[in-house]
Protein backbone atom coordinates (compact mmCIF):
# COMPACT_ATOMS: atom_id res chain seq x y z
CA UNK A 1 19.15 19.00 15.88
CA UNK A 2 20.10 20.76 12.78
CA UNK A 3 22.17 18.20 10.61
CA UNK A 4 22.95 18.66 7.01
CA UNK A 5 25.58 16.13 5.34
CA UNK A 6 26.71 17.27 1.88
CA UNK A 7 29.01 14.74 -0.08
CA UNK A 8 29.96 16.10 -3.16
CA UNK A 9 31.93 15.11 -6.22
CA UNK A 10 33.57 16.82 -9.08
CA UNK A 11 30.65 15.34 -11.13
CA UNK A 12 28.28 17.64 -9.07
CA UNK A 13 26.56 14.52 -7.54
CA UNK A 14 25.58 15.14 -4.25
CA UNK A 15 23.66 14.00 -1.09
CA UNK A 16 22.03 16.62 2.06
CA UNK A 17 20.85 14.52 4.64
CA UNK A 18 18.68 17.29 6.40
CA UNK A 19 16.83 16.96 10.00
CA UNK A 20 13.30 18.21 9.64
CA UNK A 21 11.59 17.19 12.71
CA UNK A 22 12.16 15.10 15.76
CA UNK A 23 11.52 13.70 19.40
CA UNK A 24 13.19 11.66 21.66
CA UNK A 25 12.96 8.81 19.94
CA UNK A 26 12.03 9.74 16.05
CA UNK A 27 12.88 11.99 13.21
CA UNK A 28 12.39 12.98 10.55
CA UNK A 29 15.20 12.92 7.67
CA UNK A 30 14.95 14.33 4.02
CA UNK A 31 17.17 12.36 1.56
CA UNK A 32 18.23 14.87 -1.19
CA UNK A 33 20.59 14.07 -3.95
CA UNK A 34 22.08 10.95 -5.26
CA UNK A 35 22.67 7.87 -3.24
CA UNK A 36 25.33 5.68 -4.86
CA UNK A 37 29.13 4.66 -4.02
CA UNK A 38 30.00 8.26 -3.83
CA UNK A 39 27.60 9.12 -0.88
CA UNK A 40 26.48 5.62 0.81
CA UNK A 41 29.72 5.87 3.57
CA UNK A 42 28.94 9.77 4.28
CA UNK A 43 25.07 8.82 4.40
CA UNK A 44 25.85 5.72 6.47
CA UNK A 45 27.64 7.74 9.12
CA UNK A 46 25.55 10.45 9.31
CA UNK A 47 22.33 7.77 9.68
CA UNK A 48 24.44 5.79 12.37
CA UNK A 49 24.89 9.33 14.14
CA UNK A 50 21.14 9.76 14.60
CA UNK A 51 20.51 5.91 15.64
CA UNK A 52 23.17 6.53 17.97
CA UNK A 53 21.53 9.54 19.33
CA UNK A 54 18.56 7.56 20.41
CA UNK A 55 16.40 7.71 17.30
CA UNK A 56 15.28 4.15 17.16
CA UNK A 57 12.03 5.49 14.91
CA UNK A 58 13.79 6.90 11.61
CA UNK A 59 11.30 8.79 8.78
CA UNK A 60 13.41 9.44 5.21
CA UNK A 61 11.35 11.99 3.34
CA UNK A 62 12.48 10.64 0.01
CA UNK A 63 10.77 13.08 -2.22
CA UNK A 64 14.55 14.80 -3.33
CA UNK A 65 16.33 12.07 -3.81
CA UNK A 66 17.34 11.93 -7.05
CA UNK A 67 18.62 8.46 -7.80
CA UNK A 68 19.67 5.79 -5.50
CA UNK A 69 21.71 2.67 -6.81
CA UNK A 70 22.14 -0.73 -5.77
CA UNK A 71 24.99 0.58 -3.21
CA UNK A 72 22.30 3.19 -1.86
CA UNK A 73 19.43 0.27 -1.61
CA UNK A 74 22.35 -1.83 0.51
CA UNK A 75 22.47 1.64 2.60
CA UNK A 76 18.67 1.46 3.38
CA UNK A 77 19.05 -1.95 4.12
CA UNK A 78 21.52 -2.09 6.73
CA UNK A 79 19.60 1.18 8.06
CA UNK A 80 16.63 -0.92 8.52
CA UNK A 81 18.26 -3.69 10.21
CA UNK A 82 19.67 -1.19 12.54
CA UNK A 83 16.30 -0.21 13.53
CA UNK A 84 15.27 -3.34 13.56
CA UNK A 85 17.91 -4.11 15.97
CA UNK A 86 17.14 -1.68 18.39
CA UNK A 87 13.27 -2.31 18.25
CA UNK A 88 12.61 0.82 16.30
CA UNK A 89 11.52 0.90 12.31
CA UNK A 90 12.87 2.42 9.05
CA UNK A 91 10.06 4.34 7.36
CA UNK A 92 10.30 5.38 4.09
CA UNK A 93 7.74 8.05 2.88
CA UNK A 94 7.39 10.01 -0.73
CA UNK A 95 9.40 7.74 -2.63
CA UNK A 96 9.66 8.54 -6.15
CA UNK A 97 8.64 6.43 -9.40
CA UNK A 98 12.39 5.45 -9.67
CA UNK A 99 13.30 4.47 -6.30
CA UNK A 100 9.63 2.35 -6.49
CA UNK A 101 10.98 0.73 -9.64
CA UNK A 102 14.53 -0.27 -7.55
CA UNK A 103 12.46 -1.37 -4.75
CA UNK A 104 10.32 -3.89 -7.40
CA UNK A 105 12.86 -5.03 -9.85
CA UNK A 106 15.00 -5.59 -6.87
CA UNK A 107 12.40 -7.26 -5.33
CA UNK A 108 12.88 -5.36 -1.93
CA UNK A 109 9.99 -3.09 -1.92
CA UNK A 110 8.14 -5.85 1.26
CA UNK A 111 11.49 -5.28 3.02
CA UNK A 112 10.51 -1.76 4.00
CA UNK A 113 7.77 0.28 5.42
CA UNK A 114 6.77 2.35 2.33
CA UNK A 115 4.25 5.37 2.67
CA UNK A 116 2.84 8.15 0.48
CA UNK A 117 3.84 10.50 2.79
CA UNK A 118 5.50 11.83 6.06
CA UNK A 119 2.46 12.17 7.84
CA UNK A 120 1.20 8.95 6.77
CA UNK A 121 4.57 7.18 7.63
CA UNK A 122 4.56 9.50 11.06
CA UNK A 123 1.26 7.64 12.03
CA UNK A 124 2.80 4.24 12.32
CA UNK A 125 5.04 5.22 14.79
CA UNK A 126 3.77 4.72 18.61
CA UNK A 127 2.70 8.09 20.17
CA UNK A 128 4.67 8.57 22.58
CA UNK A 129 7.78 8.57 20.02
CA UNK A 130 6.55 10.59 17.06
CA UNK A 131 7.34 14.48 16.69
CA UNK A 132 4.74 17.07 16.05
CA UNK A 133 4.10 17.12 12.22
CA UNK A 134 4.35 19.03 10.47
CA UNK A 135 7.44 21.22 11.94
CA UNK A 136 6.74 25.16 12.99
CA UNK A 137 8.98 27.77 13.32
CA UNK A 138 8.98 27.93 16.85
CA UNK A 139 10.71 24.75 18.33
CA UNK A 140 9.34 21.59 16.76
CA UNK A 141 11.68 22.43 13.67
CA UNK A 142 14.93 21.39 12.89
């Protein structure tokens, strides 16, 4: 699964939603960009599009993301229900210092499943689920 989303506006704000690992039932997304009104429908599409594809277990490797507004927190928050939903879990790992400071002063940082990173956030999914970490060249990479 090789999926890269790129929303881009004449402002040069952008968002790549890139698939780094996965199994049947996980993977492994990195969140580059900005994540505001300008990218929350593309992102929300693309995230439904891997849900939909059986990934019940979703990983966002945060560590690109560049700034993520009150419309991009709504975005994580109807992607956790989601999982939620289907009995799977949103797992956010290598958040930055601002999107920590959103998740406080908003205060939604208990909502979510917050790790230091993708390993760590890898380990609390169920074995049988997870992908190999971290991704080779030959067929465990996306």
């Amino acid at each position: 699964m090789a999926l890269r989303l790129d929303a881009m506006s004449s402002d040069k704000r952008s968002l790549a939603v890139t698939a780094i690992a996965e199994a049947e039932e996980c993977a492994v997304l990195r969140v580059s960009g900005e994540l505001d009104l300008r990218t929350e429908q593309a992102f929300l599409a693309e995230a439904r599009s891997v849900v939909s594809a059986g990934h019940r277990f979703l990983v966002l490797d945060l560590t690109a993301l560049r700034f993520c507004d009150s419309r991009g927190l709504s975005c994580l928050l109807a992607l956790e229900w989601l999982c939620r939903r289907l009995e799977g879990r949103l797992l956010l790992a290598s958040l930055g210092v601002r999107m920590l400071r959103l998740l406080v002063g908003t205060q939604s940082l208990g909502v979510f499943s917050c790790f230091p990173t993708v390993g760590h956030a890898l380990a609390a999914v169920p074995d049988g689920s997870r992908p190999a970490w971290p991704p080779t060249a030959e067929g465990t990479s996306v």
